[in-house]
Protein backbone atom coordinates (compact mmCIF):
# COMPACT_ATOMS: atom_id res chain seq x y z
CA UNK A 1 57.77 34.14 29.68
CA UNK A 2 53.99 34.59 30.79
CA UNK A 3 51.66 35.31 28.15
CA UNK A 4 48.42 37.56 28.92
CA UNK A 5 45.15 35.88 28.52
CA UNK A 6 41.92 37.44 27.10
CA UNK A 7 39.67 38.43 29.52
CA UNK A 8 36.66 36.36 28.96
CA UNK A 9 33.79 39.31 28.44
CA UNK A 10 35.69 39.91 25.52
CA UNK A 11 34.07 38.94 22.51
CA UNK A 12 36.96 37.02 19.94
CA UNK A 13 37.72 38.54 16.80
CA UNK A 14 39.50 37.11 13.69
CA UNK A 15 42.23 38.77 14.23
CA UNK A 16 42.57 37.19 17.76
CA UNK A 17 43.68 33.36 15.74
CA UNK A 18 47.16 32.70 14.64
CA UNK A 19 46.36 32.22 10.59
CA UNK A 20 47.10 28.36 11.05
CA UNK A 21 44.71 27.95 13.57
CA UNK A 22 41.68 29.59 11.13
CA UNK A 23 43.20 27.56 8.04
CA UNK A 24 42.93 24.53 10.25
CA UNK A 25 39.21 24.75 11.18
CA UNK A 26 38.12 25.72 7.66
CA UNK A 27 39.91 22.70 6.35
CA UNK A 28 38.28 20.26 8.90
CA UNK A 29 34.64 21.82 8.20
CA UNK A 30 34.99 22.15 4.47
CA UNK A 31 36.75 18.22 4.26
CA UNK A 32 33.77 16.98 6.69
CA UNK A 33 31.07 18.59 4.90
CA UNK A 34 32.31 16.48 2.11
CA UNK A 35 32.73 13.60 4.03
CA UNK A 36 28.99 13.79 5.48
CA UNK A 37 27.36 15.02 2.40
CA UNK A 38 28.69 11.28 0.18
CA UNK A 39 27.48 9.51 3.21
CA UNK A 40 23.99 10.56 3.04
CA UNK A 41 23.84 10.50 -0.74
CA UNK A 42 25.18 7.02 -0.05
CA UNK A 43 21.93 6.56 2.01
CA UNK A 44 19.46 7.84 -0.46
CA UNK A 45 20.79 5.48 -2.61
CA UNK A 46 20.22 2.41 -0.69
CA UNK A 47 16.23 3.17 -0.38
CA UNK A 48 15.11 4.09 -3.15
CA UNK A 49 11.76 5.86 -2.70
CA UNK A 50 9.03 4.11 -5.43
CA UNK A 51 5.04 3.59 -5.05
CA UNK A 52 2.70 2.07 -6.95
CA UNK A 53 -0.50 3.76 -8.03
CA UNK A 54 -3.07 2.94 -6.83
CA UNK A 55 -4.74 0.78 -10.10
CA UNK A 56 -1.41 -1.02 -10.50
CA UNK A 57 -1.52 -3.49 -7.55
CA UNK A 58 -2.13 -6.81 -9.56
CA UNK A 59 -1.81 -9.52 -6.59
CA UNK A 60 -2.50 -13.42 -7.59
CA UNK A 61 -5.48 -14.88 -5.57
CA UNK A 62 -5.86 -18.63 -6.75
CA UNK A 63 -4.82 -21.20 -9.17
CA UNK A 64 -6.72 -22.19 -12.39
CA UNK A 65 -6.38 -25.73 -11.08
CA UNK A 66 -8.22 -24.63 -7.96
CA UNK A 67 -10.98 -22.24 -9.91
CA UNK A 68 -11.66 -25.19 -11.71
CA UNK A 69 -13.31 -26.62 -8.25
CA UNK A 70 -14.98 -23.79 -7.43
CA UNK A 71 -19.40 -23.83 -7.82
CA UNK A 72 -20.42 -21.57 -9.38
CA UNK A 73 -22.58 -18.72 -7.35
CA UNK A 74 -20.37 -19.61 -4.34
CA UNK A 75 -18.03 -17.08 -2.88
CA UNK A 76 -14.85 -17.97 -1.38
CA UNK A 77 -12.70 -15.88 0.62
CA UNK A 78 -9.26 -15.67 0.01
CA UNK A 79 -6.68 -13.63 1.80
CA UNK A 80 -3.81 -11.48 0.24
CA UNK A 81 -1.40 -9.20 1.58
CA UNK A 82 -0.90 -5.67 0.10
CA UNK A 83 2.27 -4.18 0.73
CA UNK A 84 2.53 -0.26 -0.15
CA UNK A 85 5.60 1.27 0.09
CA UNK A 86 5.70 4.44 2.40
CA UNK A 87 8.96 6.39 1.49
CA UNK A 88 11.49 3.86 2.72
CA UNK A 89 9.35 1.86 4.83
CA UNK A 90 7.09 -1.08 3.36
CA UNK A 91 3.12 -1.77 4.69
CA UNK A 92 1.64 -5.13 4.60
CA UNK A 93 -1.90 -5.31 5.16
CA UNK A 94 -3.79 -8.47 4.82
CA UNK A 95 -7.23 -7.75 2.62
CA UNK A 96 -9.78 -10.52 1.83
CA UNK A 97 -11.39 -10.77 -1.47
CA UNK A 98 -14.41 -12.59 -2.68
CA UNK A 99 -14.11 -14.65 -5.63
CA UNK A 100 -16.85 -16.47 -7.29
CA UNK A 101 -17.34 -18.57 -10.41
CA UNK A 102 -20.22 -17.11 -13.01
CA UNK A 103 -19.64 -18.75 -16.09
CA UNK A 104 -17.95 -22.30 -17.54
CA UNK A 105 -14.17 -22.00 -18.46
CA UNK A 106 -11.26 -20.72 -17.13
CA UNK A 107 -10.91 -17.36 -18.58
CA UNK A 108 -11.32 -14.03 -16.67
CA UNK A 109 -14.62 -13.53 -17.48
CA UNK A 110 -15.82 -16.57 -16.24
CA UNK A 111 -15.37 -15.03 -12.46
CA UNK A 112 -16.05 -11.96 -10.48
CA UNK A 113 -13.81 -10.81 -7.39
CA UNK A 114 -15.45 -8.61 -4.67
CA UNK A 115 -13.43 -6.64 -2.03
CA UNK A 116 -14.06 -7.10 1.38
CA UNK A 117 -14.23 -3.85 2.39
CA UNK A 118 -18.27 -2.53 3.03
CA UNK A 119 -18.74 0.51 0.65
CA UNK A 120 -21.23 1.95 3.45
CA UNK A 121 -18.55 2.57 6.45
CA UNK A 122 -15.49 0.47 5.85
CA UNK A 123 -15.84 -2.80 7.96
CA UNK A 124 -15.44 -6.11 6.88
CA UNK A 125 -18.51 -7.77 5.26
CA UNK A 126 -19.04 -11.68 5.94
CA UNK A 127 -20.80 -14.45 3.92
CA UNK A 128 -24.30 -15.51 5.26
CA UNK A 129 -26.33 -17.83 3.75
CA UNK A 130 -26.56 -16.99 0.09
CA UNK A 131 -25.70 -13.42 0.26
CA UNK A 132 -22.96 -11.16 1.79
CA UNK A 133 -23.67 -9.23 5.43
CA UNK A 134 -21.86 -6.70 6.79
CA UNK A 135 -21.57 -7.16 10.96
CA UNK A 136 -21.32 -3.23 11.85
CA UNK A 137 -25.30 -1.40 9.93
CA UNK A 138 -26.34 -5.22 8.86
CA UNK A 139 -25.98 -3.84 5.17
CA UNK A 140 -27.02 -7.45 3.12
CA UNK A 141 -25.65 -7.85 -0.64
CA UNK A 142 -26.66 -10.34 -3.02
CA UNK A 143 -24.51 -12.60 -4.64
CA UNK A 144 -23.83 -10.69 -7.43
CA UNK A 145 -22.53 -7.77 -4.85
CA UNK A 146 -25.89 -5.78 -5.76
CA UNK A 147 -27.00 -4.04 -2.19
CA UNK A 148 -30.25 -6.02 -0.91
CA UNK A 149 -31.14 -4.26 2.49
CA UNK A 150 -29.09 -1.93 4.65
CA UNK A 151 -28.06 1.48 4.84
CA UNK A 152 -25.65 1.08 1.66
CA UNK A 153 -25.28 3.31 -0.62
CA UNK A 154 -24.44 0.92 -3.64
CA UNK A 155 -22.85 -2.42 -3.99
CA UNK A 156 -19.83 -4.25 -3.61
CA UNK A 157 -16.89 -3.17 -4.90
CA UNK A 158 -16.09 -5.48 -8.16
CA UNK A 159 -12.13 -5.64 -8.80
CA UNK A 160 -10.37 -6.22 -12.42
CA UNK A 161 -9.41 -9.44 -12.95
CA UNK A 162 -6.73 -11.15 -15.84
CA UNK A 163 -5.40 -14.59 -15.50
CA UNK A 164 -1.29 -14.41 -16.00
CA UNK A 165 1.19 -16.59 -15.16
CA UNK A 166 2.59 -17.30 -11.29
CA UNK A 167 5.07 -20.12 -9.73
CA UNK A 168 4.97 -21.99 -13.22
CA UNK A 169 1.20 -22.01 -13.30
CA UNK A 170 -2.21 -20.35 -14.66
CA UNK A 171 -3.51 -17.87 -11.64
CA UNK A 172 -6.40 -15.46 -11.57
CA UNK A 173 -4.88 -12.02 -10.93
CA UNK A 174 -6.80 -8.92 -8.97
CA UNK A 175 -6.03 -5.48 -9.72
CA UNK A 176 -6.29 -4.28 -6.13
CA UNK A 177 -8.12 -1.37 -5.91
CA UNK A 178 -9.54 0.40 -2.28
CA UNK A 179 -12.66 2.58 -3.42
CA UNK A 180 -14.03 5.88 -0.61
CA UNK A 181 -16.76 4.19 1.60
CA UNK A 182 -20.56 6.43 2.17
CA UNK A 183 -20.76 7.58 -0.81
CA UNK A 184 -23.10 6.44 -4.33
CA UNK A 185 -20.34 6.61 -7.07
CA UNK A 186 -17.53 3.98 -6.81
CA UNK A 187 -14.76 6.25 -6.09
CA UNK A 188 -10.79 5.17 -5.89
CA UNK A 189 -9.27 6.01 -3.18
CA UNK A 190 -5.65 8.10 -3.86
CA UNK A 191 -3.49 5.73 -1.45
């Protein structure tokens, strides 16, 4: 026996489905809204989203045993990577800092740790002789970070330091800390 088909300009109502048919689809959306909804939460769960203020980066930056070489009133550069976490993903940047001896011993104190980062416009300031210069407005800073000549509007930015353990030794720890360039006040910047 034929059966008559529904013209197509018809719109389909519910009564137009055989009940199994409508019992059938529910099932399959409700089930795989289930199904979809663990996987994701399954997802969150393997990236946990977590950031660090921006006063609690404490990175190592030497040794004791090498501090102890260092003259005193003589930078030295050291490189160190920050890593932020952006929601899932994780940003390594590679930052120099300035470290230099002011004092006998080996205690926090006896050192002071400079960012790299010119508090006028941002770039990255170089040692010269004596002093630190910054390539971009030729900004010039004294050894004790203490602005000398230049267009800057106050010195280097000084970071916290501590001395803690690291790989089964001494180190000198910096708080990392970026501070908002042009201005007077030292300023951190919300990261």
């Amino acid at each position: 026996m034929l059966e008559a088909r529904r013209p197509l300009s018809k719109a389909a109502k519910p009564d137009d489905f055989p009940d199994g048919e409508r019992r059938d689809f529910l099932r399959v959306a409700v089930y795989g809204g289930i199904v979809a909804g663990a996987a994701g939460l399954g997802l969150i769960a393997q990236f946990p989203i977590a950031a660090a203020a921006a006063g609690d980066l404490t990175l190592p930056l030497l040794p004791l045993e090498a501090l102890a070489k260092l003259e005193k009133g003589k930078p030295t550069a050291v490189e160190i990577a920050v890593a932020r976490r952006d929601g899932w993903r994780v940003r390594t940047t590679a930052r120099r800092v300035y470290v230099t001896r002011t004092a006998d011993g080996n205690e926090a104190g006896a050192f002071n740790a400079f960012s790299a980062v010119c508090p006028h416009a941002g770039c990255q300031v170089g040692l010269g002789e004596g002093e630190f210069v910054c390539p971009c407005h030729n900004a010039k800073y004294n050894g004790e970070g203490a602005v000398k000549s230049g267009p800057a509007l106050r010195g280097l930015d000084r970071l916290q330091l501590s001395i803690a353990q690291h790989e089964g030794a001494p180190w000198l720890f910096a708080a990392w800390q970026e501070f908002i360039t042009g201005i007077e006040e030292r300023v951190p910047r919300a990261t």
